[in-house]
PDB file of N, CA and C in Angstrom:
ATOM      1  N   UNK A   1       0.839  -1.181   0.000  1.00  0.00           N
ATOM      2  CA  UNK A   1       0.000   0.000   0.000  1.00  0.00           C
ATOM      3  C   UNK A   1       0.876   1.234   0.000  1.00  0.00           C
ATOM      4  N   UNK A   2       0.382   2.266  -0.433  1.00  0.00           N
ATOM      5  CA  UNK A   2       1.280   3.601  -0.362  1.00  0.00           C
ATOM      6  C   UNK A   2       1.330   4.292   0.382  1.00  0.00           C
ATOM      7  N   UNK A   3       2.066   4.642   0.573  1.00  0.00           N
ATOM      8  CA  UNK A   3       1.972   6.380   1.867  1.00  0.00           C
ATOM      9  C   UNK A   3       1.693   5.533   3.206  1.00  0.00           C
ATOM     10  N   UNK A   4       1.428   6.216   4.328  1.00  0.00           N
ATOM     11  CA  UNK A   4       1.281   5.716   5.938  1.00  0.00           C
ATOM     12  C   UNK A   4       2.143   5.166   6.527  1.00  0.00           C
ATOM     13  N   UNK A   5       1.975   5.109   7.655  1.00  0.00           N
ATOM     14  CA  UNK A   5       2.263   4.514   8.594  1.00  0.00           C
ATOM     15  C   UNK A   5       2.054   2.933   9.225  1.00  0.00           C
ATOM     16  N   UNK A   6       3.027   2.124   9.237  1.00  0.00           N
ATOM     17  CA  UNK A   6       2.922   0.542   9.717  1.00  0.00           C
ATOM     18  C   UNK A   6       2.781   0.539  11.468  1.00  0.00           C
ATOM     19  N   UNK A   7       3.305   1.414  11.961  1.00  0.00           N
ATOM     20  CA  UNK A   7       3.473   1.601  13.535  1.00  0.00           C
ATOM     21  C   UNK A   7       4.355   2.594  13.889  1.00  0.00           C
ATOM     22  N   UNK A   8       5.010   2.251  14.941  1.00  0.00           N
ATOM     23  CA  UNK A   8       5.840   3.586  15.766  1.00  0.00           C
ATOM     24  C   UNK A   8       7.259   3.346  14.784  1.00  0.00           C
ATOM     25  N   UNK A   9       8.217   4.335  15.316  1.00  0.00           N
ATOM     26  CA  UNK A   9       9.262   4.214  14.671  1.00  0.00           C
ATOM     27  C   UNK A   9      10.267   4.330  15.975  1.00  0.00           C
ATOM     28  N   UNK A  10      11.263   3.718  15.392  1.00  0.00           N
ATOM     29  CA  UNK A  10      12.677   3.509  16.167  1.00  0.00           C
ATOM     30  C   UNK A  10      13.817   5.121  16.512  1.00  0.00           C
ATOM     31  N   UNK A  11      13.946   5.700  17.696  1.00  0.00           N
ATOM     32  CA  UNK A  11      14.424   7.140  17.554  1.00  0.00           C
ATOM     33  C   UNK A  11      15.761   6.763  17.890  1.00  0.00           C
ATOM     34  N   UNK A  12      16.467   5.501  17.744  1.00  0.00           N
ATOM     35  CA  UNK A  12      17.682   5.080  17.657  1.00  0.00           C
ATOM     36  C   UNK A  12      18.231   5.209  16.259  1.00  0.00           C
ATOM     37  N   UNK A  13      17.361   5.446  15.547  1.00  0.00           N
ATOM     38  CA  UNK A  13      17.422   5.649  13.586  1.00  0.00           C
ATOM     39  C   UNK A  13      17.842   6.675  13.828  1.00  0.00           C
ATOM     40  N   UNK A  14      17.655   7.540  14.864  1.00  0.00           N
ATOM     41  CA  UNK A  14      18.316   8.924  14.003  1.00  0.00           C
ATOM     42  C   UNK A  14      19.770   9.559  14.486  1.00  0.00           C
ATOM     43  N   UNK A  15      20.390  10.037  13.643  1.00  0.00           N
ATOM     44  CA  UNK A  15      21.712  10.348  14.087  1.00  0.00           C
ATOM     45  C   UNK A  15      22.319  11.836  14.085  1.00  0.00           C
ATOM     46  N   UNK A  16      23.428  11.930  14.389  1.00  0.00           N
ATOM     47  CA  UNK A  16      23.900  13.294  14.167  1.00  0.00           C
ATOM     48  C   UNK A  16      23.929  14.298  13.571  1.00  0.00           C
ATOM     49  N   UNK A  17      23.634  13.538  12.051  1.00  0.00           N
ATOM     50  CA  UNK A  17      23.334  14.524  11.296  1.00  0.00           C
ATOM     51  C   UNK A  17      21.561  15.677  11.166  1.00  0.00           C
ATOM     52  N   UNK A  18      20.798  15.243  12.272  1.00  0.00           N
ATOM     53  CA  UNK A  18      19.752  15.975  12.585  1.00  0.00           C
ATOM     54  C   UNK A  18      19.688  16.766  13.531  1.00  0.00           C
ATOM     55  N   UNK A  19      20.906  16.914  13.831  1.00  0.00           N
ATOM     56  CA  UNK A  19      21.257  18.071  15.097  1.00  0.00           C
ATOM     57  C   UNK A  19      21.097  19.338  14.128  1.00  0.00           C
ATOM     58  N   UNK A  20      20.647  20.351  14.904  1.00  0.00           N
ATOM     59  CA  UNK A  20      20.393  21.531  14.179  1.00  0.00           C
ATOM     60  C   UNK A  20      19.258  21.719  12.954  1.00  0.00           C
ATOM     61  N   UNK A  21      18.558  21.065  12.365  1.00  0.00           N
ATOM     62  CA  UNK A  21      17.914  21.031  12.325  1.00  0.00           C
ATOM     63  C   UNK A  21      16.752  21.863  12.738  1.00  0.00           C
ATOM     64  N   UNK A  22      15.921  22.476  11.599  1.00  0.00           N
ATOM     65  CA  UNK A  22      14.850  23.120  12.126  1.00  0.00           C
ATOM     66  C   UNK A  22      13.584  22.885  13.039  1.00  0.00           C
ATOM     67  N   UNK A  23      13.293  23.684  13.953  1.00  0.00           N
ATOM     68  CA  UNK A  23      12.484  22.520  14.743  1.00  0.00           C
ATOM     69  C   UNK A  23      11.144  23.405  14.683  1.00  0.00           C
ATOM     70  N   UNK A  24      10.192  22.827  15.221  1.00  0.00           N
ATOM     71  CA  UNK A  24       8.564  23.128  14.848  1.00  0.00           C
ATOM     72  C   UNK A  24       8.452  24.528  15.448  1.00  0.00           C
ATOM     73  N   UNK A  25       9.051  25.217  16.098  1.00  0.00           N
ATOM     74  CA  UNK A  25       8.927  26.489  16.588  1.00  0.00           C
ATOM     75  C   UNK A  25       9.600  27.295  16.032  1.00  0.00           C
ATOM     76  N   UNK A  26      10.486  27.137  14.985  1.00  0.00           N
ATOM     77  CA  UNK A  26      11.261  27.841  14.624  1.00  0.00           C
ATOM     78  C   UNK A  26      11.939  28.217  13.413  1.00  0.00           C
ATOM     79  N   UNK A  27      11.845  28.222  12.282  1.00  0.00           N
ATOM     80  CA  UNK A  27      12.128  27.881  11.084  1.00  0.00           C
ATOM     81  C   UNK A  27      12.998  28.723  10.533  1.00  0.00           C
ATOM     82  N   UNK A  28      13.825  29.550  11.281  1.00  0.00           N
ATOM     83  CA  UNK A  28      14.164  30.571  10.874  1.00  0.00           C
ATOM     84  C   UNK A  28      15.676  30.759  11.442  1.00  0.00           C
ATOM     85  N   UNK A  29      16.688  31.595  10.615  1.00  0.00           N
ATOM     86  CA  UNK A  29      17.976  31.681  10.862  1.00  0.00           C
ATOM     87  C   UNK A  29      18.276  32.908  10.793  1.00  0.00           C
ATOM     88  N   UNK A  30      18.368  33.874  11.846  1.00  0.00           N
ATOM     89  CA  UNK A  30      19.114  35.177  11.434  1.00  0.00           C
ATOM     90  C   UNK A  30      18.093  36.212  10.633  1.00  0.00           C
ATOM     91  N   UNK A  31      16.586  35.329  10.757  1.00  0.00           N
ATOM     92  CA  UNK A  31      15.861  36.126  10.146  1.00  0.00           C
ATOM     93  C   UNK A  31      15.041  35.524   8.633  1.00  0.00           C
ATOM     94  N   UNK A  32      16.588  34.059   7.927  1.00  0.00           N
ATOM     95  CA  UNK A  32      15.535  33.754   7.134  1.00  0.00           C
ATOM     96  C   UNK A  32      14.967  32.572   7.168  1.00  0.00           C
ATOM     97  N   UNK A  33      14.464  32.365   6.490  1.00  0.00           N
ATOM     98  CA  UNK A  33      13.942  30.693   6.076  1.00  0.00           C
ATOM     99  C   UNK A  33      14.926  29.348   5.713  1.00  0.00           C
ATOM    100  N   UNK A  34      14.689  28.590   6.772  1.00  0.00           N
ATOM    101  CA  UNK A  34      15.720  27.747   6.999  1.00  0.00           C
ATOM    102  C   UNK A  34      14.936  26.192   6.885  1.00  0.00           C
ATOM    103  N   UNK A  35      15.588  25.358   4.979  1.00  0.00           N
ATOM    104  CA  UNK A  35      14.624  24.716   5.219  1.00  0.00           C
ATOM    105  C   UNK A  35      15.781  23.034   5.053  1.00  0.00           C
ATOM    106  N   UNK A  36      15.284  21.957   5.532  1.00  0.00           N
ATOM    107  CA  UNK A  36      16.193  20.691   4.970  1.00  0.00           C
ATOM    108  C   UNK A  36      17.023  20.843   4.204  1.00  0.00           C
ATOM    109  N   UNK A  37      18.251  20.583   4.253  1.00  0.00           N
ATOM    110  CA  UNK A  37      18.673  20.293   2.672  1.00  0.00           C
ATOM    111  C   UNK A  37      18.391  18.758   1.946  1.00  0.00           C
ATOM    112  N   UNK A  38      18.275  19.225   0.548  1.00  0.00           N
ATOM    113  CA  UNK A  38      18.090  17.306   0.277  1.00  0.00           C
ATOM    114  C   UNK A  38      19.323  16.626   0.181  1.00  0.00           C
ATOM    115  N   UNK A  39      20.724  16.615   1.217  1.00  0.00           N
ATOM    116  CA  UNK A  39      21.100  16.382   1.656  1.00  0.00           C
ATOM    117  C   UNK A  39      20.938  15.416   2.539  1.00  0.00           C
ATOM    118  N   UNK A  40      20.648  16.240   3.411  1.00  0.00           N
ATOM    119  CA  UNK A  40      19.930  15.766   5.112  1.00  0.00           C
ATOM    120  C   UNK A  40      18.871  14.652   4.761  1.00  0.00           C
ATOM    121  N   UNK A  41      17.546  15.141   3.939  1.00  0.00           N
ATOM    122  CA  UNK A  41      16.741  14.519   3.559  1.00  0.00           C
ATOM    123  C   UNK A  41      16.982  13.065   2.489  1.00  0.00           C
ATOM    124  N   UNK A  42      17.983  13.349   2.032  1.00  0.00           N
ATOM    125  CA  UNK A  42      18.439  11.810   1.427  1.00  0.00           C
ATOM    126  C   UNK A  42      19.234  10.801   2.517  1.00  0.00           C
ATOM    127  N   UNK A  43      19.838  11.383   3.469  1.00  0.00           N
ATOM    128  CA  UNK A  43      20.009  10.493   4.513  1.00  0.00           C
ATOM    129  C   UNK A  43      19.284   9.733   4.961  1.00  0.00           C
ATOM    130  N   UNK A  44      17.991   9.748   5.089  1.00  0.00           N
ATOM    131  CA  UNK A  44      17.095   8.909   5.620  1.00  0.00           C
ATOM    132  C   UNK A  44      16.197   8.458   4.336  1.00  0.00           C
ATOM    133  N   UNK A  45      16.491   8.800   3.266  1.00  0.00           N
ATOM    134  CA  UNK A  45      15.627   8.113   2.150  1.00  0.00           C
ATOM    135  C   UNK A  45      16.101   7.056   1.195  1.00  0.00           C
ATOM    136  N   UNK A  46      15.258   6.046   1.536  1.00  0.00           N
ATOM    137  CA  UNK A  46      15.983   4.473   0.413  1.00  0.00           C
ATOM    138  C   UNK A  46      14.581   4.161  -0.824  1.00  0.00           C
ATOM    139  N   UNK A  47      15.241   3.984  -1.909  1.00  0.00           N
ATOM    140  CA  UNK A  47      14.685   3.766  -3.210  1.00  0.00           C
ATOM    141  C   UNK A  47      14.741   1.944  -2.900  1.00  0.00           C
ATOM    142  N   UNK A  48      13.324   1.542  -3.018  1.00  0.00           N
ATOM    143  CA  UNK A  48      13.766   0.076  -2.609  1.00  0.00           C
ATOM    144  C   UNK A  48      12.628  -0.379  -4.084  1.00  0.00           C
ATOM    145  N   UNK A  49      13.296  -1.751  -4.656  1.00  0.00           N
ATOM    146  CA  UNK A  49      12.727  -2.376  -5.621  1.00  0.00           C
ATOM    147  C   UNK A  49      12.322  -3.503  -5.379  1.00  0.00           C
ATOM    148  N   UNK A  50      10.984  -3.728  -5.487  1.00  0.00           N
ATOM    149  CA  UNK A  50      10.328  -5.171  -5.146  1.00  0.00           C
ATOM    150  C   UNK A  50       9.267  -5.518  -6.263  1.00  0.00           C
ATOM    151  N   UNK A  51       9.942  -6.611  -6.618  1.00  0.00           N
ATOM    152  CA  UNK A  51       8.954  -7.127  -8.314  1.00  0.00           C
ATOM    153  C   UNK A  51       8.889  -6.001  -9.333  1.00  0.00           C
ATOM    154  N   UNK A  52       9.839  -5.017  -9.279  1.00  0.00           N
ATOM    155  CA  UNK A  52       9.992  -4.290 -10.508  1.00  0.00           C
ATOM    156  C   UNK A  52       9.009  -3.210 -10.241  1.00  0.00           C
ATOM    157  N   UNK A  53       9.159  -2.983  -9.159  1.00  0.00           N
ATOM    158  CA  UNK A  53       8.226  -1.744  -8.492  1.00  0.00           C
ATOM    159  C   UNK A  53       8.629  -1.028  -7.358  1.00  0.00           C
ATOM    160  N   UNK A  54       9.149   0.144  -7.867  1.00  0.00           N
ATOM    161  CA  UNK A  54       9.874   1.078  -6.764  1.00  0.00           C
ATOM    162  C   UNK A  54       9.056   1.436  -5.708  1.00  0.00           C
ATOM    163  N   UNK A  55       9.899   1.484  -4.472  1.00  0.00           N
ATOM    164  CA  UNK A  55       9.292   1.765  -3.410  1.00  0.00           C
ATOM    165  C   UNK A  55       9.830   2.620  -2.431  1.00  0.00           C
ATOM    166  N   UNK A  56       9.722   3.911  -2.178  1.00  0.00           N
ATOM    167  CA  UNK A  56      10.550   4.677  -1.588  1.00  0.00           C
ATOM    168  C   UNK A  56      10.147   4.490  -0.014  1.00  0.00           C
ATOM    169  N   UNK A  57      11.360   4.333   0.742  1.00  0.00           N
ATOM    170  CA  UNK A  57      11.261   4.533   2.063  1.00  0.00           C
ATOM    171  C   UNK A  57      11.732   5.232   3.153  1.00  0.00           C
ATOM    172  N   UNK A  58      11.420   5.371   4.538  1.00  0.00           N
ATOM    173  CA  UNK A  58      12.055   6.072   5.440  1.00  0.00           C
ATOM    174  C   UNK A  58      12.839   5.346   6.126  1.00  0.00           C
ATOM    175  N   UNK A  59      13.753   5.660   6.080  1.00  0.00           N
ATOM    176  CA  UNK A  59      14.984   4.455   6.871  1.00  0.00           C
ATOM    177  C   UNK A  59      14.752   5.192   8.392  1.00  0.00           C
ATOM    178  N   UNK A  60      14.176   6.017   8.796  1.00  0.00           N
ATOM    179  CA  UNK A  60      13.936   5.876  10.473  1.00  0.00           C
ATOM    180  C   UNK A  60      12.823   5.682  11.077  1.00  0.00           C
ATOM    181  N   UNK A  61      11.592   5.773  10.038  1.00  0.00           N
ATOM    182  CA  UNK A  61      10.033   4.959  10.678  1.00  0.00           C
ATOM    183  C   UNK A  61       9.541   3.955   9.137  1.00  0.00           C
ATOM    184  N   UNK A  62       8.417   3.047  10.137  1.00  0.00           N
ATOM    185  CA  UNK A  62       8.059   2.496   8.976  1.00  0.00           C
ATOM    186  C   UNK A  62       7.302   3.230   7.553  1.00  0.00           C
ATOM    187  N   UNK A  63       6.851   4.051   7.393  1.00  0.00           N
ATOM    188  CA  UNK A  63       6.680   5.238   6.491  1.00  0.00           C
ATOM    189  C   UNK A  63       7.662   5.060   5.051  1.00  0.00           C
ATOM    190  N   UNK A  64       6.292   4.794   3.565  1.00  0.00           N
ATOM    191  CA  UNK A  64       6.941   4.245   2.634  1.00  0.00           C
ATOM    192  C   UNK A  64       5.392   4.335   1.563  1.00  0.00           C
ATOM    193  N   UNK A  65       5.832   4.842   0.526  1.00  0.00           N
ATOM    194  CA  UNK A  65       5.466   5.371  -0.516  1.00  0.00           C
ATOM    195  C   UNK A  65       5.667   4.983  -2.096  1.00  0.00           C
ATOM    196  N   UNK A  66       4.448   4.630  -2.844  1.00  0.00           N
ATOM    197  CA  UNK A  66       5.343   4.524  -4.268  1.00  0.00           C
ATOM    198  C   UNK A  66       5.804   6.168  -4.826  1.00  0.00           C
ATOM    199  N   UNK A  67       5.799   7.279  -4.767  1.00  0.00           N
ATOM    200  CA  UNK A  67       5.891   8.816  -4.915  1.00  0.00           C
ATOM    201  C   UNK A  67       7.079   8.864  -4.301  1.00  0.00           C
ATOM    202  N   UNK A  68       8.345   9.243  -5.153  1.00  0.00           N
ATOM    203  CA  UNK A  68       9.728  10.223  -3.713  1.00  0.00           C
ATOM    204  C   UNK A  68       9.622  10.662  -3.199  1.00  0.00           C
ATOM    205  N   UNK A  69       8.717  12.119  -3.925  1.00  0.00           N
ATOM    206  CA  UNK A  69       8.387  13.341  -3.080  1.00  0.00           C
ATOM    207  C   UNK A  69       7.871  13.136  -2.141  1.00  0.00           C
ATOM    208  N   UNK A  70       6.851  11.949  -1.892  1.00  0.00           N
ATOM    209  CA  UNK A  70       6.012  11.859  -0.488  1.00  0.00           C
ATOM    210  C   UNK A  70       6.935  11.352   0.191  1.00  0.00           C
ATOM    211  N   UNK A  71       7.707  10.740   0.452  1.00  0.00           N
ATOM    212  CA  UNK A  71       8.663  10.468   0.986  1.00  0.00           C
ATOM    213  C   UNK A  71       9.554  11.389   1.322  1.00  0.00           C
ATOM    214  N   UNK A  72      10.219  12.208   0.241  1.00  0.00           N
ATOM    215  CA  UNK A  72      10.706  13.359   1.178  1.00  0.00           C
ATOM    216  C   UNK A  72      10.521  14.519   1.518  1.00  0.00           C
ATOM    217  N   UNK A  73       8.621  14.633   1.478  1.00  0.00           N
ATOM    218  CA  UNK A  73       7.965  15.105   1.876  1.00  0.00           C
ATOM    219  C   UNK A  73       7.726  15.044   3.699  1.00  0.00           C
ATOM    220  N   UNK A  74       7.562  13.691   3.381  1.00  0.00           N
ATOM    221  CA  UNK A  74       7.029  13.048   5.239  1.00  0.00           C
ATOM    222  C   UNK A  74       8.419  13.433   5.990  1.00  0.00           C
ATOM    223  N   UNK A  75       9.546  12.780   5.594  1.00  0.00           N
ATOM    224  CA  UNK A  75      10.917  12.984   6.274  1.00  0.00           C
ATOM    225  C   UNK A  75      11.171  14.604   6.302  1.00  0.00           C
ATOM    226  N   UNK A  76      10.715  15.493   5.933  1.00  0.00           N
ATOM    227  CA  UNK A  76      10.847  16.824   6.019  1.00  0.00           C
ATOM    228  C   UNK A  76      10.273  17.397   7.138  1.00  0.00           C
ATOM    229  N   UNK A  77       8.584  16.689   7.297  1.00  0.00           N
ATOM    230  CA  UNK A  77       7.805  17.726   7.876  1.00  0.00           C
ATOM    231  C   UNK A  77       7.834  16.747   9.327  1.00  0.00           C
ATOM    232  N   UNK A  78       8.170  15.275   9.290  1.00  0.00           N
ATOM    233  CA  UNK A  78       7.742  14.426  10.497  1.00  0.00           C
ATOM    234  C   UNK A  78       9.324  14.511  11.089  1.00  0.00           C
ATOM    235  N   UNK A  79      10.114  14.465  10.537  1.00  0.00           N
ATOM    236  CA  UNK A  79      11.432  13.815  10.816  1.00  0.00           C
ATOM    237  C   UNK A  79      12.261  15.044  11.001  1.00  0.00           C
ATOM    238  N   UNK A  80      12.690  16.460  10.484  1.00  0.00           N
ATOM    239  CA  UNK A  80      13.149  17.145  10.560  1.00  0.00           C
ATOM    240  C   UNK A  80      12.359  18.257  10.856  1.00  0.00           C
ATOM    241  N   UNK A  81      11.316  17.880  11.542  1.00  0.00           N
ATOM    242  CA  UNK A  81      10.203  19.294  11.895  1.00  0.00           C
ATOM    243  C   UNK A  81       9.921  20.410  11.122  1.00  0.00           C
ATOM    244  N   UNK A  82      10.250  20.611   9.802  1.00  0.00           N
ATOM    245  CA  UNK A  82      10.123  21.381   9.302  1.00  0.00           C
ATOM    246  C   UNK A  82       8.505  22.032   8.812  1.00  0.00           C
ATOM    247  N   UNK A  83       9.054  23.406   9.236  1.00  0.00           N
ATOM    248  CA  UNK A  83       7.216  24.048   9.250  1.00  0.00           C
ATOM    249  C   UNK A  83       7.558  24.929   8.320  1.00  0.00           C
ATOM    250  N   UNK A  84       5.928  25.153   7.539  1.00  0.00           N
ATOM    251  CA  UNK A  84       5.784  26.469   6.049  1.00  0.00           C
ATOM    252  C   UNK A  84       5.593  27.566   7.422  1.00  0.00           C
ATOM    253  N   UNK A  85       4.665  27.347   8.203  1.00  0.00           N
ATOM    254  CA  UNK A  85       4.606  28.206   9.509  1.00  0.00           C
ATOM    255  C   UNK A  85       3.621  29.457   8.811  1.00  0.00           C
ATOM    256  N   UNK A  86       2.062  29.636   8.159  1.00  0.00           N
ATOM    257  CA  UNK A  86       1.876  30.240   7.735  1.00  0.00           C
ATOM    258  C   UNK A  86       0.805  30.557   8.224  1.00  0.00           C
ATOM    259  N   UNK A  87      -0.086  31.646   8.292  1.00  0.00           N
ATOM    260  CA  UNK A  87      -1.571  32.444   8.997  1.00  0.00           C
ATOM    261  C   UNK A  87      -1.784  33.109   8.035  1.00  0.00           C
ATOM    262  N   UNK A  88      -3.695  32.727   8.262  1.00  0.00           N
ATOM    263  CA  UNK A  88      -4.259  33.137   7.675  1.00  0.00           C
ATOM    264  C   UNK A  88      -4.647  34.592   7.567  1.00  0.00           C
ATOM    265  N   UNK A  89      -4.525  34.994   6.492  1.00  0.00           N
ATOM    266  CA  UNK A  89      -4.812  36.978   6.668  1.00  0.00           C
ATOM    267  C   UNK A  89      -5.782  37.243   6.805  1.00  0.00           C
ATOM    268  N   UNK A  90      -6.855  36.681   6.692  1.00  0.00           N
ATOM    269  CA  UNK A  90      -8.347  36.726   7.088  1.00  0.00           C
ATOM    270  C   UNK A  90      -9.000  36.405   8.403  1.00  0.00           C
ATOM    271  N   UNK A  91      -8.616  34.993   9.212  1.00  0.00           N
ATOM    272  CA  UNK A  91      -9.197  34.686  10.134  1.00  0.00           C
ATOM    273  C   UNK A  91      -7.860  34.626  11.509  1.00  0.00           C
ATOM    274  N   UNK A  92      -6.609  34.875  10.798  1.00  0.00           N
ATOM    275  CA  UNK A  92      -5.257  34.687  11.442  1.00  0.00           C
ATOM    276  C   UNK A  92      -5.072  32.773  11.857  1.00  0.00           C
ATOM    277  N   UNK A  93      -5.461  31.734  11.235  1.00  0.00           N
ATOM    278  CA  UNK A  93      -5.521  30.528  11.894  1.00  0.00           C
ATOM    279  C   UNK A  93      -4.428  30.295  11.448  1.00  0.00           C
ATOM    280  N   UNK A  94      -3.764  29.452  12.012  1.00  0.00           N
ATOM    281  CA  UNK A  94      -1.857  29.085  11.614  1.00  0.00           C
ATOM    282  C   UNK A  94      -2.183  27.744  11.021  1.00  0.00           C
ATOM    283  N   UNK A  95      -1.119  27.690  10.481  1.00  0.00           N
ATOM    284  CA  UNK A  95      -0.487  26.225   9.184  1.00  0.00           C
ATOM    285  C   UNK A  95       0.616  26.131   8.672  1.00  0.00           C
ATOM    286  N   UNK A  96       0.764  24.824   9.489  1.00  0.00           N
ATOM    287  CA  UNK A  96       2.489  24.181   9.189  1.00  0.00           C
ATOM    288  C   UNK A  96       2.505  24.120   7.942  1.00  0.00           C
ATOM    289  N   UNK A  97       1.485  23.758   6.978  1.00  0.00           N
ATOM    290  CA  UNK A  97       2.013  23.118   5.347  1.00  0.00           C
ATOM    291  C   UNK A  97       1.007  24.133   4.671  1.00  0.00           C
ATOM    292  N   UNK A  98       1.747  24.906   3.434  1.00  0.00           N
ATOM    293  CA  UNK A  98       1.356  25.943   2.988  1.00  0.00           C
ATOM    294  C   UNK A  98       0.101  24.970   1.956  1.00  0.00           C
ATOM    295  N   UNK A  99       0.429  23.874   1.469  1.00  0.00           N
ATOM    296  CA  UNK A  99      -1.080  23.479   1.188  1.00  0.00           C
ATOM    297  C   UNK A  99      -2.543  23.136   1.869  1.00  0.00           C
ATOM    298  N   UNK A 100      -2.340  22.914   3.336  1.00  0.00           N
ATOM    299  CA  UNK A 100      -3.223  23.281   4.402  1.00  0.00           C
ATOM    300  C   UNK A 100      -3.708  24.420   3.992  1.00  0.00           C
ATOM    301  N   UNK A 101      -2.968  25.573   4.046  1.00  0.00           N
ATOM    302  CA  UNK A 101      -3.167  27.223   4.200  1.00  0.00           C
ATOM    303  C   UNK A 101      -4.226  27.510   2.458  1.00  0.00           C
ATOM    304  N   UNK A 102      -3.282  26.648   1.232  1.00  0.00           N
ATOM    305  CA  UNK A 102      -4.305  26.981   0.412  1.00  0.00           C
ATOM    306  C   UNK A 102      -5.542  26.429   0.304  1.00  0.00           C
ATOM    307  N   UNK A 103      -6.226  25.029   0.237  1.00  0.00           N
ATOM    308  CA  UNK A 103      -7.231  24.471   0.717  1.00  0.00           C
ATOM    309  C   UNK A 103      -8.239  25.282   1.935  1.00  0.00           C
ATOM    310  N   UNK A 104      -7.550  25.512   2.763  1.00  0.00           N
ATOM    311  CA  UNK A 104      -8.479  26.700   4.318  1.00  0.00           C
ATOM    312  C   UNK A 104      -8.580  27.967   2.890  1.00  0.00           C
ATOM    313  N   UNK A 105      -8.039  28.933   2.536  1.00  0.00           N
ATOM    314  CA  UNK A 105      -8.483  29.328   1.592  1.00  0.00           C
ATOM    315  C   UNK A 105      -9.231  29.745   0.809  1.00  0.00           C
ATOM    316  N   UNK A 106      -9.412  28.198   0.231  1.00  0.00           N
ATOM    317  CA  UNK A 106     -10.207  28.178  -0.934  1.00  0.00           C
ATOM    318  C   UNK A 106     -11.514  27.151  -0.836  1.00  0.00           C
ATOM    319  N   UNK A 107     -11.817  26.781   0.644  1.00  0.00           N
ATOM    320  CA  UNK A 107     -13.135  26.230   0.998  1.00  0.00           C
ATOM    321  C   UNK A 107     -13.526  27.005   1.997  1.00  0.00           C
ATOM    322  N   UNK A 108     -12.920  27.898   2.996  1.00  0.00           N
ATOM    323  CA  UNK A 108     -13.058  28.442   3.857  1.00  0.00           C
ATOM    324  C   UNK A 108     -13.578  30.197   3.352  1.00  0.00           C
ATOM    325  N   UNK A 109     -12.737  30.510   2.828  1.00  0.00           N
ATOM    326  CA  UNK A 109     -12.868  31.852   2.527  1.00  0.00           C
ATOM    327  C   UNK A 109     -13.022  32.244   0.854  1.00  0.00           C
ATOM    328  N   UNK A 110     -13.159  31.173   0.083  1.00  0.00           N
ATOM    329  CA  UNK A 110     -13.806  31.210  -1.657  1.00  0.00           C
ATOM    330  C   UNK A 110     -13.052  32.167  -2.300  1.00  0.00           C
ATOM    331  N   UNK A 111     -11.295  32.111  -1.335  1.00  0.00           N
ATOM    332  CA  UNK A 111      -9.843  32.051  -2.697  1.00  0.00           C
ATOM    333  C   UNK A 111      -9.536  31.072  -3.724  1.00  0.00           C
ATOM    334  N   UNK A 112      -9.575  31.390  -4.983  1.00  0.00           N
ATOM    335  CA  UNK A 112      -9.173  30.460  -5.739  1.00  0.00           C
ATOM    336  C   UNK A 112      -7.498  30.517  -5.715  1.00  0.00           C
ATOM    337  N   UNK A 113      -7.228  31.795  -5.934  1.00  0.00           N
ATOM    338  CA  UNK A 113      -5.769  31.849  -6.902  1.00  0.00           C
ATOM    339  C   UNK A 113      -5.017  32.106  -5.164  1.00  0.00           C
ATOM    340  N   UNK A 114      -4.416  31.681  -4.715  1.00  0.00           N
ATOM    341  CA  UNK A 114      -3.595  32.232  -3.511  1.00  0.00           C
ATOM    342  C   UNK A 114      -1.944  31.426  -4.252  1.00  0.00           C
TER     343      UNK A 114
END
């Protein structure tokens, strides 16, 4: 199956290289926007092939995808805390993932183009 979660994940998976790292309060360096590198984010990402069918995974939870991007999507926002960190100009409601923010939007407030 694609995308989700099998259970908990192991926090012995993760290593040094997630020190510093942006964390959910904070996304910011000196003022700017401070986001993964796909670096960092390929550290924990494995391209796995089973019956001729790619399968991307998270080498620190069970979390695994036929899509990369969802994959280093999830390892971005679950694994390296990374937040869009965005409010709404209308109602002020906050949102970690700027596609949250467009969806609230555009069912909430009848923006199409944001």
């Amino acid at each position: 199956e694609s995308g989700g979660y099998e259970g908990g994940y192991d926090d012995s998976l993760m290593d040094s290289s997630m020190v510093g790292a942006p964390s959910a309060d904070g996304n910011k360096e000196n003022g700017e926007e401070v986001r993964p590198s796909n670096e960092i984010v390929d550290s924990y990402f494995q391209e796995i092939h089973i019956n001729q069918i790619k399968e991307y995974r998270c080498s620190v939870c069970p979390y695994r995808s036929k899509m990369a991007h969802n994959t280093r999507r999830h390892i971005r926002y679950v694994h390296l805390n990374y937040s869009d960190n965005v409010s709404c100009t209308i109602c002020c409601r906050r949102f970690t993932r700027l596609a949250n923010y467009r969806e609230h939007m555009k069912s909430i407030h009848g923006q199409l183009n944001i």
